[in-house]
C-alpha atoms as a PDB file:
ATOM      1  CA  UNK A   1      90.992 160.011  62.166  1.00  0.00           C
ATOM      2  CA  UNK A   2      89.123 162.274  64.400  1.00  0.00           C
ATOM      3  CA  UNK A   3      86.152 163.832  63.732  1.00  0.00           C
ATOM      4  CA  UNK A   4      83.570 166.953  64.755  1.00  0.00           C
ATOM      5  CA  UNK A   5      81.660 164.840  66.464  1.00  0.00           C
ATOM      6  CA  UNK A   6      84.555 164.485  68.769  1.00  0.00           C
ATOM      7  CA  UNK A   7      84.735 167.891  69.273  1.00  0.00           C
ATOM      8  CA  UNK A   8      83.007 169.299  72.327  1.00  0.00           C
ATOM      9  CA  UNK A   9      82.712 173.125  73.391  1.00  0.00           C
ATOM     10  CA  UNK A  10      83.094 173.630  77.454  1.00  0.00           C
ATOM     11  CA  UNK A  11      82.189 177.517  78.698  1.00  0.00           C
ATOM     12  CA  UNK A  12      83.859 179.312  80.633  1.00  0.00           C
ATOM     13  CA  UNK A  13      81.496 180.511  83.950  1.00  0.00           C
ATOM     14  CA  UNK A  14      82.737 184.056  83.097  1.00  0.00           C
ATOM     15  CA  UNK A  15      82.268 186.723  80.813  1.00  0.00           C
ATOM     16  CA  UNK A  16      83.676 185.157  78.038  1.00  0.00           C
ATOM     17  CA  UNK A  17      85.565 182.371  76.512  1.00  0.00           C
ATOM     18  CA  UNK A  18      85.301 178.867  76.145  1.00  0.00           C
ATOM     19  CA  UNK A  19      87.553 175.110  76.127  1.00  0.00           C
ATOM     20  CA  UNK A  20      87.517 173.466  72.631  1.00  0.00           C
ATOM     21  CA  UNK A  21      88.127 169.143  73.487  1.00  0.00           C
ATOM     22  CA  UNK A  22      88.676 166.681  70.541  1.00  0.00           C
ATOM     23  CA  UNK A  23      91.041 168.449  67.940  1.00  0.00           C
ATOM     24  CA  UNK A  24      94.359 168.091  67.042  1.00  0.00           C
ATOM     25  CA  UNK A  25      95.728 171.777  65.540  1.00  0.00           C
ATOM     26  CA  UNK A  26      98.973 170.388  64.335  1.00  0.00           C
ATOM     27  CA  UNK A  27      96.818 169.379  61.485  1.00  0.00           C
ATOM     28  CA  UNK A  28      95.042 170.614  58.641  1.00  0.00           C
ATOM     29  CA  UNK A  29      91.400 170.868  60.460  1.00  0.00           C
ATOM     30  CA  UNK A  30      88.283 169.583  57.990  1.00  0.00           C
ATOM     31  CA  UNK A  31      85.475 172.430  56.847  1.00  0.00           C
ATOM     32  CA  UNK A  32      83.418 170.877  59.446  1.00  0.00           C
ATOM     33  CA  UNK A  33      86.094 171.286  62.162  1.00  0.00           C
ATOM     34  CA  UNK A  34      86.083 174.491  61.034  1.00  0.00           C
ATOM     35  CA  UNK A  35      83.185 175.527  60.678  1.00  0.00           C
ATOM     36  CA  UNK A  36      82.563 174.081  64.763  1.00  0.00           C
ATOM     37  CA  UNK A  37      85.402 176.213  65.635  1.00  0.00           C
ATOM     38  CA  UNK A  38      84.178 179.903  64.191  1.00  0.00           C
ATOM     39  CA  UNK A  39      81.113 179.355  65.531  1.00  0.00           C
ATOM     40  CA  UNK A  40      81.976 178.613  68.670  1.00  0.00           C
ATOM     41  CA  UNK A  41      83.977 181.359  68.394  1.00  0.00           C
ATOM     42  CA  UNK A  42      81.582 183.889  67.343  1.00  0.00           C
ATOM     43  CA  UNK A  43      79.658 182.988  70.817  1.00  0.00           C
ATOM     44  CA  UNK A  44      82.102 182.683  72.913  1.00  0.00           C
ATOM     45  CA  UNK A  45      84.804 185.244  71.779  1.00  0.00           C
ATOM     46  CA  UNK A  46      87.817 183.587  73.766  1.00  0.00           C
ATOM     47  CA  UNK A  47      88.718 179.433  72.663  1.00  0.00           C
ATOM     48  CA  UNK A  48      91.280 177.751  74.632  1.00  0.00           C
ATOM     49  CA  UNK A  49      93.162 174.209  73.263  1.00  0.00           C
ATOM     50  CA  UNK A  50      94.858 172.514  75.599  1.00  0.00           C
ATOM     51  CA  UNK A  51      97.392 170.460  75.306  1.00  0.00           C
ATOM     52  CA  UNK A  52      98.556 171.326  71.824  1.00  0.00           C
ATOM     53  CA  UNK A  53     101.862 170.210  70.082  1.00  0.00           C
ATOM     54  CA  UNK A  54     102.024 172.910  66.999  1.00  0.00           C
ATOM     55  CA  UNK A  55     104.500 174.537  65.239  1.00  0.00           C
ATOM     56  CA  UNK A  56     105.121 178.004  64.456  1.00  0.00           C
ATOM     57  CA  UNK A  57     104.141 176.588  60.777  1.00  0.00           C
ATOM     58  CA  UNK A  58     101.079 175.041  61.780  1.00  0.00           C
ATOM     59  CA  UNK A  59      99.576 177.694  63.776  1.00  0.00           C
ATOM     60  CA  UNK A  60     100.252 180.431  60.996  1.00  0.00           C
ATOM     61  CA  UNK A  61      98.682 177.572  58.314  1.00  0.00           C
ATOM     62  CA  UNK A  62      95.934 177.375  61.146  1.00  0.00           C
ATOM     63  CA  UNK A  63      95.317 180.942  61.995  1.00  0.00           C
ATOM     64  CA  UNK A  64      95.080 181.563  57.742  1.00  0.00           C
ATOM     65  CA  UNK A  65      91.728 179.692  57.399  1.00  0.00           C
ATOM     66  CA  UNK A  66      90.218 182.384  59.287  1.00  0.00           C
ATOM     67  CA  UNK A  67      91.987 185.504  56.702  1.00  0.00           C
ATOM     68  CA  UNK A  68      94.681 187.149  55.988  1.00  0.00           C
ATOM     69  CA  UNK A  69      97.820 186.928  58.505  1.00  0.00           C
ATOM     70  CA  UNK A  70      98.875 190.227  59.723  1.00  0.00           C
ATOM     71  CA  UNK A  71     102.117 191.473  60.057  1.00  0.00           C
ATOM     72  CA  UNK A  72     103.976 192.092  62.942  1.00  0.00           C
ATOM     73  CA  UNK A  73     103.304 196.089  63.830  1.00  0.00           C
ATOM     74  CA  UNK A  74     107.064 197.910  63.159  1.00  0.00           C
ATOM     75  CA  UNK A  75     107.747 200.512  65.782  1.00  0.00           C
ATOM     76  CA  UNK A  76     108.959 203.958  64.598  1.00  0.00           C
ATOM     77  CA  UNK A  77     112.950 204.033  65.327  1.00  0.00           C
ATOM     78  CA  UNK A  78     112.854 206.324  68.838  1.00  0.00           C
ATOM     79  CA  UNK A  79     110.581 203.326  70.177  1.00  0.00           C
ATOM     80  CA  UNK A  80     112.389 200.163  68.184  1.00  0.00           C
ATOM     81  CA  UNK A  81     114.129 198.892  71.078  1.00  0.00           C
ATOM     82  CA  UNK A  82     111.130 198.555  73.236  1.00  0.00           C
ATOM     83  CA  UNK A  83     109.322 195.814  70.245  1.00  0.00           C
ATOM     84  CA  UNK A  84     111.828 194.520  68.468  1.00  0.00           C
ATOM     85  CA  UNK A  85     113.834 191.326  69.134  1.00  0.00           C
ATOM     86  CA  UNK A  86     117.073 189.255  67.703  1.00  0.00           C
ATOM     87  CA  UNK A  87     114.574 186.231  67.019  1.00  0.00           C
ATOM     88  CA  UNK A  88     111.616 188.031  65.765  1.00  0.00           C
ATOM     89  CA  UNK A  89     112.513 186.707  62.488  1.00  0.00           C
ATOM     90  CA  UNK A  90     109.037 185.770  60.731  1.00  0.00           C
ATOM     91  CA  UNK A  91     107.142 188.826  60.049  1.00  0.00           C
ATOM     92  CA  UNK A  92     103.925 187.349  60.831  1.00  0.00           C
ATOM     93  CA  UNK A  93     104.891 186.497  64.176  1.00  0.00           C
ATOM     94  CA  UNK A  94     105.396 188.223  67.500  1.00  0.00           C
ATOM     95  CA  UNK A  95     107.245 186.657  70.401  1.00  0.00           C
ATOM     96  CA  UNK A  96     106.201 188.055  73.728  1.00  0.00           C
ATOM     97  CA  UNK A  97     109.001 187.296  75.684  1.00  0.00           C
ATOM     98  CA  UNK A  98     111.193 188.672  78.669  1.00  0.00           C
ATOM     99  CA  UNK A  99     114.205 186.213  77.543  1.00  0.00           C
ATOM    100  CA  UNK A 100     116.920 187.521  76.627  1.00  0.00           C
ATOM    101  CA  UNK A 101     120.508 185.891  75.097  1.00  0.00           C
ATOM    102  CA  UNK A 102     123.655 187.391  75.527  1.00  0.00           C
ATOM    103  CA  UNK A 103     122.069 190.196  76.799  1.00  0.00           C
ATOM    104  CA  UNK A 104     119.255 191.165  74.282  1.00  0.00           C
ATOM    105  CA  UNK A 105     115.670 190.691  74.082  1.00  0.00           C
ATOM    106  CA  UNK A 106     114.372 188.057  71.855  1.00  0.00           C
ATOM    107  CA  UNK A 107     110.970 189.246  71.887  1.00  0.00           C
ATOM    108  CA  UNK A 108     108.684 192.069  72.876  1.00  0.00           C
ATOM    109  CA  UNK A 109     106.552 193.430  75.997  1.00  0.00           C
ATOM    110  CA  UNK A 110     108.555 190.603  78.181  1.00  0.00           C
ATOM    111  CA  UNK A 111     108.166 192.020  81.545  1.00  0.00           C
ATOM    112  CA  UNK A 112     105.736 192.272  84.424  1.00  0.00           C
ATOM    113  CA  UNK A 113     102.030 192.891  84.538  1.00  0.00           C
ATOM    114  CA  UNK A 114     100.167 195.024  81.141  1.00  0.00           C
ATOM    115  CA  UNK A 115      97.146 197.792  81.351  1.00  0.00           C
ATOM    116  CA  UNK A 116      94.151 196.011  79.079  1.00  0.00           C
ATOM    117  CA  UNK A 117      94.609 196.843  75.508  1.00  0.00           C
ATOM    118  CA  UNK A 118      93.564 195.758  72.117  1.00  0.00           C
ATOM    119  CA  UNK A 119      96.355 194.128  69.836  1.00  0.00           C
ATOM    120  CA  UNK A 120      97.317 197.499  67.241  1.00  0.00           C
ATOM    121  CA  UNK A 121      94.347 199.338  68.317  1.00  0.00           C
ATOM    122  CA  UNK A 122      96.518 202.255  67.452  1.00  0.00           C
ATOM    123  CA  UNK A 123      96.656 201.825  63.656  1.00  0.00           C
ATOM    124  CA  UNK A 124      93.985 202.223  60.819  1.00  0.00           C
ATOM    125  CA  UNK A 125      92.952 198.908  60.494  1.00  0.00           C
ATOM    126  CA  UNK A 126      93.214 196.948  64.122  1.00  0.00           C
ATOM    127  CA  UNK A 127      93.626 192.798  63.957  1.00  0.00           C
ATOM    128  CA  UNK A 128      91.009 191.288  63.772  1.00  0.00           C
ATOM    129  CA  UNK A 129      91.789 188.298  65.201  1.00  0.00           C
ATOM    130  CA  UNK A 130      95.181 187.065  67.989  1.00  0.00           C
ATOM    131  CA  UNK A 131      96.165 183.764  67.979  1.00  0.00           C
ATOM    132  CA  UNK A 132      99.248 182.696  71.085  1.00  0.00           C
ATOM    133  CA  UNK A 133     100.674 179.861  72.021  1.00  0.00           C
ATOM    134  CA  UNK A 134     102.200 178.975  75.156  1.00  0.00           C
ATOM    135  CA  UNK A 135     106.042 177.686  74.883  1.00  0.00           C
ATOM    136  CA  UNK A 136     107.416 179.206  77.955  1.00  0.00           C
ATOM    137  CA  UNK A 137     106.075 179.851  81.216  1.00  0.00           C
ATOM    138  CA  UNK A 138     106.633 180.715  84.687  1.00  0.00           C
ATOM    139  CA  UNK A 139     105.714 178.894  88.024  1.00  0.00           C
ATOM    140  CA  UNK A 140     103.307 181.795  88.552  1.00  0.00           C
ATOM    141  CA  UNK A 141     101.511 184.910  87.363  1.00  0.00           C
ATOM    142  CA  UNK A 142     101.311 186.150  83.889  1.00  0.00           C
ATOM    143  CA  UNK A 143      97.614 185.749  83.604  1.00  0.00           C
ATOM    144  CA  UNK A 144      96.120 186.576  80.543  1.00  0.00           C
ATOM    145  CA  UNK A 145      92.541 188.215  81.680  1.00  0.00           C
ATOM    146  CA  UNK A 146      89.973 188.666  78.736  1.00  0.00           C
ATOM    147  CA  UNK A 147      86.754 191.232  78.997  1.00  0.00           C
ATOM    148  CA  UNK A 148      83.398 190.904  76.632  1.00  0.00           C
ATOM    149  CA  UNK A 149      83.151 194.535  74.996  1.00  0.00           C
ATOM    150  CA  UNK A 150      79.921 193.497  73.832  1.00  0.00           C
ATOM    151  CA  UNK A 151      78.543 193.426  77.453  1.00  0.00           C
ATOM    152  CA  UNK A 152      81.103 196.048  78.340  1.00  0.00           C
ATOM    153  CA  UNK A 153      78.472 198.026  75.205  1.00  0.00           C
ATOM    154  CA  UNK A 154      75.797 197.382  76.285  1.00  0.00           C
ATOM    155  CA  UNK A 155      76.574 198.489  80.021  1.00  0.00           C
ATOM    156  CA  UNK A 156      77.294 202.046  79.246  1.00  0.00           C
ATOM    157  CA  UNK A 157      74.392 204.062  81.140  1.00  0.00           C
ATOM    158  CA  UNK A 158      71.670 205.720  78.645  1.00  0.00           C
ATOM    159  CA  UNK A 159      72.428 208.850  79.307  1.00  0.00           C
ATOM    160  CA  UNK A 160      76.328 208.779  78.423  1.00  0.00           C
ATOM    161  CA  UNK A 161      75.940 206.685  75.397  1.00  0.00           C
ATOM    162  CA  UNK A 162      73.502 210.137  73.784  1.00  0.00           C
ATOM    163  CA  UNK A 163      76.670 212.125  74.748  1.00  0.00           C
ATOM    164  CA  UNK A 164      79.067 210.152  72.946  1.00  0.00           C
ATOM    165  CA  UNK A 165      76.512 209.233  69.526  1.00  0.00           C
ATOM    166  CA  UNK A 166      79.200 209.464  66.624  1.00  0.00           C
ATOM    167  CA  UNK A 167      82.032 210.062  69.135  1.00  0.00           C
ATOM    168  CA  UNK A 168      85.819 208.832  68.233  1.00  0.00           C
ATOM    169  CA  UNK A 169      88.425 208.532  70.764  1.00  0.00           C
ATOM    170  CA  UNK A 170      92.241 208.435  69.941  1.00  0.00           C
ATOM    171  CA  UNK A 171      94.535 205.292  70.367  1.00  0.00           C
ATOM    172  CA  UNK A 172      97.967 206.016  70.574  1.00  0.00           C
ATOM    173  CA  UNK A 173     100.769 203.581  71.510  1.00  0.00           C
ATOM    174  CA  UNK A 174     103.989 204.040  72.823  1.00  0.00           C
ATOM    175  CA  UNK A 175     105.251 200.319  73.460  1.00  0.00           C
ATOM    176  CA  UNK A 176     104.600 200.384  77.094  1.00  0.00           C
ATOM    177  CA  UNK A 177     102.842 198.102  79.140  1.00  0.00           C
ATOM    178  CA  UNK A 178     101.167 199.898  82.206  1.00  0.00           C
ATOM    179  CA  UNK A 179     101.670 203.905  81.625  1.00  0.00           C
ATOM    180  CA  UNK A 180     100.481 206.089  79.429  1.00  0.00           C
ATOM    181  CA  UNK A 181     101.258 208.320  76.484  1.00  0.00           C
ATOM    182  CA  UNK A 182     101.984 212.101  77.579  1.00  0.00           C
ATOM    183  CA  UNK A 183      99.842 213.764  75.392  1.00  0.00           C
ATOM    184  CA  UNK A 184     101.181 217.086  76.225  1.00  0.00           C
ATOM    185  CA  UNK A 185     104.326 216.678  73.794  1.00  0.00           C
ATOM    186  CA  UNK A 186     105.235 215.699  70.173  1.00  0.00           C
ATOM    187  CA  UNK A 187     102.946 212.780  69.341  1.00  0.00           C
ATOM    188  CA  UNK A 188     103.954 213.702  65.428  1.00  0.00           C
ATOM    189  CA  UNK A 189     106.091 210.598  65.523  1.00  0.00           C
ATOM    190  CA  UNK A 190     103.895 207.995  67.950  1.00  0.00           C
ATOM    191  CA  UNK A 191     101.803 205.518  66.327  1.00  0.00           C
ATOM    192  CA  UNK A 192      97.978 206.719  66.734  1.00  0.00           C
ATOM    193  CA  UNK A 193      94.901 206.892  65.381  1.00  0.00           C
ATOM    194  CA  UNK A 194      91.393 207.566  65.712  1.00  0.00           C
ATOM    195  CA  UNK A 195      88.247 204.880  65.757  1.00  0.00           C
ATOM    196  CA  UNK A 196      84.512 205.282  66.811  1.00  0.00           C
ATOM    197  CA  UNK A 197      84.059 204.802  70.622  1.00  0.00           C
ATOM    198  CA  UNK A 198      81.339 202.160  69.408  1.00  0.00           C
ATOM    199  CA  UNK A 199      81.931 199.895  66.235  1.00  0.00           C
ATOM    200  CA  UNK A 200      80.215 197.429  64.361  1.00  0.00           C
ATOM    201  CA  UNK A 201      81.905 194.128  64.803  1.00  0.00           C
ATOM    202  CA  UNK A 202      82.667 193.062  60.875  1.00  0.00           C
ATOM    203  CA  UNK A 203      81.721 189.513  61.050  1.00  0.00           C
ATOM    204  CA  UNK A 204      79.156 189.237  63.940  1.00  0.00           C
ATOM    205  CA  UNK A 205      77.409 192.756  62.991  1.00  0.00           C
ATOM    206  CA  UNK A 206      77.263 193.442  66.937  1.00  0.00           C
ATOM    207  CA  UNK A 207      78.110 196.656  68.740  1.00  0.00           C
ATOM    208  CA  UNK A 208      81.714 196.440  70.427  1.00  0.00           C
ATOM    209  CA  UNK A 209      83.434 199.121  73.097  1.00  0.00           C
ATOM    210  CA  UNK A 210      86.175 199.991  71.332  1.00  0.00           C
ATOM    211  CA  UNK A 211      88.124 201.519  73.977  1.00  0.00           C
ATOM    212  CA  UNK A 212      90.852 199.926  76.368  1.00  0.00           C
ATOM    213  CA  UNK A 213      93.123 201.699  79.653  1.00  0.00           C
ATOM    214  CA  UNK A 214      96.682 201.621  77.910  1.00  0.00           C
ATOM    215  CA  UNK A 215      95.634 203.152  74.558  1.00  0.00           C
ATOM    216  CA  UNK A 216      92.367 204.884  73.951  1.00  0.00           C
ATOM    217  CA  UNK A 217      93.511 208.565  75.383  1.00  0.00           C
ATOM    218  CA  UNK A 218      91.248 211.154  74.521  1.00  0.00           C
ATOM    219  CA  UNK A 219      87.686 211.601  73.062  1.00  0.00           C
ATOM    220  CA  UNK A 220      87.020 213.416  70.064  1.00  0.00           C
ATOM    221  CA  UNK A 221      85.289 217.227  71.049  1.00  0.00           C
ATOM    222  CA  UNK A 222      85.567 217.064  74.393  1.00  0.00           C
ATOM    223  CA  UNK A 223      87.817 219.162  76.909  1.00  0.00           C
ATOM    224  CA  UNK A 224      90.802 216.953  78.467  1.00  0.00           C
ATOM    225  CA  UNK A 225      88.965 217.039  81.781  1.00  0.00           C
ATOM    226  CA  UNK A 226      85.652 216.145  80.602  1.00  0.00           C
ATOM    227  CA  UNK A 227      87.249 213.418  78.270  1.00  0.00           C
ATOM    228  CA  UNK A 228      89.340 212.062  80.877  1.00  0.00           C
ATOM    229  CA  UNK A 229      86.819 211.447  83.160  1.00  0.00           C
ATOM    230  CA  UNK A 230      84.634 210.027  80.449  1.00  0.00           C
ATOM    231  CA  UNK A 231      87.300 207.315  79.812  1.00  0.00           C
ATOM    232  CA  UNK A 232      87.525 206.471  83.716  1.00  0.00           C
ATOM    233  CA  UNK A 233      84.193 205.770  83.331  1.00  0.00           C
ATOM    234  CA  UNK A 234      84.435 203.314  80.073  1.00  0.00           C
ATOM    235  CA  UNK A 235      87.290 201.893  81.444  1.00  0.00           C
ATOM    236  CA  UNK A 236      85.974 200.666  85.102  1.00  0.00           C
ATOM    237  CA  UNK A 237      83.275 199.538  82.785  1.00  0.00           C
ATOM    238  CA  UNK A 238      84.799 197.482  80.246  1.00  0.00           C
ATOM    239  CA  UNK A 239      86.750 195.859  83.176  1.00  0.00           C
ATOM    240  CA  UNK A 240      84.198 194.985  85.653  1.00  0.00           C
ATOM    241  CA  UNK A 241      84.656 191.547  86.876  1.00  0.00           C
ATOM    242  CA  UNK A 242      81.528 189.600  85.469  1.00  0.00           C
ATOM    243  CA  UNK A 243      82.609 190.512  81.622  1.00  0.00           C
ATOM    244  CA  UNK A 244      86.400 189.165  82.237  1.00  0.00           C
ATOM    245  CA  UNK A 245      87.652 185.265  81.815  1.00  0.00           C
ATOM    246  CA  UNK A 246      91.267 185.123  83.477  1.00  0.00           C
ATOM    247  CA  UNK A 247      93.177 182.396  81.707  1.00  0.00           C
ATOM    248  CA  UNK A 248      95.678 180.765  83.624  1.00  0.00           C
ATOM    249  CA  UNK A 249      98.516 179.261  81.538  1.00  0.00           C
ATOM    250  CA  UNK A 250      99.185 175.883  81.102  1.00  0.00           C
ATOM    251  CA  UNK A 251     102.252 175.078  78.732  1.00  0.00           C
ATOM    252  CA  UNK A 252     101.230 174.271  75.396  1.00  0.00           C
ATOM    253  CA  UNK A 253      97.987 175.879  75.722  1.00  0.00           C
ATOM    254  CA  UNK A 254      96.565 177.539  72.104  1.00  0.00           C
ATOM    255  CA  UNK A 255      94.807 180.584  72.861  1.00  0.00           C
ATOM    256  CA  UNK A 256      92.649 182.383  70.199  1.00  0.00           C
ATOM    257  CA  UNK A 257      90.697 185.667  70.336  1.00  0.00           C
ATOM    258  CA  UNK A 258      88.492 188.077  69.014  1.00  0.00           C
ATOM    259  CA  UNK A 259      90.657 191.387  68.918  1.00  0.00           C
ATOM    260  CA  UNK A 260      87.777 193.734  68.141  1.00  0.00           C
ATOM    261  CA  UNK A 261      85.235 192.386  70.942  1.00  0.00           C
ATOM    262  CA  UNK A 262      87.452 192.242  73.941  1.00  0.00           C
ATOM    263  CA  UNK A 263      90.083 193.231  75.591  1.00  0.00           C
ATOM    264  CA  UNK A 264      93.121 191.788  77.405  1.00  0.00           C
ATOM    265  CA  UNK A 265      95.701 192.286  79.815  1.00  0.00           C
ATOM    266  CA  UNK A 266      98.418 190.331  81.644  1.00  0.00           C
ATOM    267  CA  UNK A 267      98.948 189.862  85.165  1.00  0.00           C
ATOM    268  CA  UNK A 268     102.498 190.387  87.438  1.00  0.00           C
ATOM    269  CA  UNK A 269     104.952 187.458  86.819  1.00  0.00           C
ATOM    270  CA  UNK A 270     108.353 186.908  88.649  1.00  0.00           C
ATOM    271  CA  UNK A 271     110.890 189.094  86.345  1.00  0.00           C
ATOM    272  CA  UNK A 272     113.937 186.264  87.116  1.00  0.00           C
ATOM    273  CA  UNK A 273     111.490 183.852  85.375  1.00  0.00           C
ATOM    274  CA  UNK A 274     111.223 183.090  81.489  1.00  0.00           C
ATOM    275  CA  UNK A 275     108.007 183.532  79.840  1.00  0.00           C
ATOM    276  CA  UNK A 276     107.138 182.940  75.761  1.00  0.00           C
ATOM    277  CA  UNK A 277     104.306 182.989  74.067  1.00  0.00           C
ATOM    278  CA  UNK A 278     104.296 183.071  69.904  1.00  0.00           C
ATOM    279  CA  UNK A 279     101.783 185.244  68.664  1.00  0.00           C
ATOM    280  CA  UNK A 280     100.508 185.543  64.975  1.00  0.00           C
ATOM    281  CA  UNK A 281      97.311 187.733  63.891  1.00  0.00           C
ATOM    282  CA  UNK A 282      95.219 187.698  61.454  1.00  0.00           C
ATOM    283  CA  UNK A 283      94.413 191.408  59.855  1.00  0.00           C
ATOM    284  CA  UNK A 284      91.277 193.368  59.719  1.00  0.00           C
ATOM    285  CA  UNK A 285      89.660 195.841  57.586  1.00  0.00           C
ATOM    286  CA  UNK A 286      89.228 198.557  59.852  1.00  0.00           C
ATOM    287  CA  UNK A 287      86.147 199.245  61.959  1.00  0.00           C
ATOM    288  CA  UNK A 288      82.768 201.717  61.366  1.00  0.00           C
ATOM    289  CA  UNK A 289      80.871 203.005  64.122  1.00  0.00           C
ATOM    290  CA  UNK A 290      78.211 201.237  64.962  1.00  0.00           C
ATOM    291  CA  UNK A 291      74.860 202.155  63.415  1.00  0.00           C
ATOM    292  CA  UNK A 292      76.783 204.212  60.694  1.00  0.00           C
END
């Protein structure tokens, strides 16, 4: 029988994240276990468990100690084909996948390199928390790279911060992976919504950047040049190097992360090679600006 004492936590020299040793996640963890596990996670934002054999069962029974499990986002019918796959079966989970049999998808977002982004950043109440696992991967590339929005927070210059007090910024999704939403036309029928450019994290009570490169489009008030320049800005800051841990895939590697603290993004992979990961979520409650 193992036991917490087992357990050790290993930082990551980066901005974020952190290896968990000594636990076994095909089983029911203990309180303790538990317990060792959210805390490390509230500190580190990003855990990594190697060498995990779990099952799609065990990792949604795992990923419900922590609250509710989310449902996989539904895309409007123009956009269906672009996130919906023949073995996306489960609702509460997502397969990110570029494999395809007898000529469809089986998952969702398969190909190629993706802008940072938070995980339905775009609807009223964002996950809260991702939780992947690694099942297929290829000899190379597909990174995932994760960036501390606290830091990215607390980085944003004096000056700008005053100018964008009580500010909200729209997110607005259009199942791509590295271009962005032309505002100029019909966005009637695009997922989107709007959320404070600075929020309250819900469980940690710390201030967050809540923006991200391939969704947050526009600020609240502001002209589109002034606003566009304003996200450049958040942007280069939210991904400087010193807040970002890139994780490089191993197979059976558990991944778990704080959806409303970072960031993420994935890195160019050869398109003739197969890549799966199995993603499940657990919802949030939506977010408040921070010092509302």
């Amino acid at each position: 029988m193992q036991h917490v004492m087992d357990m050790r936590v290993v930082k990551m020299p980066a901005g974020c994240g952190a290896f968990i040793e000594g636990v076994d996640l095909s089983r029911d963890i203990t309180p303790e276990e538990f317990a060792f596990v959210k805390k490390a996670w509230d500190e580190n934002l990003v855990l990594v468990f190697r060498g995990q054999n779990i099952s799609e069962d065990a990792q949604l029974r795992f990923a419900s100690r922590f609250g509710p499990l989310g449902d996989r986002k539904i895309a409007p019918d123009k956009l269906k084909e672009r996130a919906e796959g023949v073995k996306q079966v489960n609702p509460k989970i997502l397969l990110v996948s570029n494999i395809k049999e007898n000529g469809k998808a089986i998952g969702a977002f398969g190909d190629g390199e993706m802008w940072f982004h938070i995980d339905s950043g775009y609807s009223s109440k964002p996950y809260l928390y991702t939780f992947i696992y690694g099942v297929v991967l290829p000899s190379t590339g597909g990174n995932t790279l994760f960036s501390n929005m606290y830091k990215a927070a607390e980085a944003v210059p004096a000056k700008l911060r005053e100018r964008l007090k009580g500010r909200r910024a729209l997110h607005i999704h259009e199942y791509k992976r590295n271009e962005k939403v032309d505002l100029s036309a019909d966005i009637s029928g695009v997922p989107h919504f709007w959320h404070p450019l600075f929020i309250k994290h819900p469980s940690t009570g710390r201030e967050s950047l809540f923006v991200d490169r391939l969704m947050t489009q526009a600020i609240e008030g502001l002209d589109p040049a002034e606003s566009d320049d304003i996200l450049a800005q958040l942007y280069d800051i939210g991904e400087r190097k010193e807040f970002i841990y890139e994780h490089v895939w191993q197979l059976n590697d558990f991944v778990m992360w704080d959806n409303l603290a970072t960031i993420h993004a994935r890195t160019w992979f050869p398109p003739e090679e197969q890549r799966l990961l199995r993603r499940c979520t657990v919802d949030g409650s939506g977010v408040s600006g921070y010092g509302e």
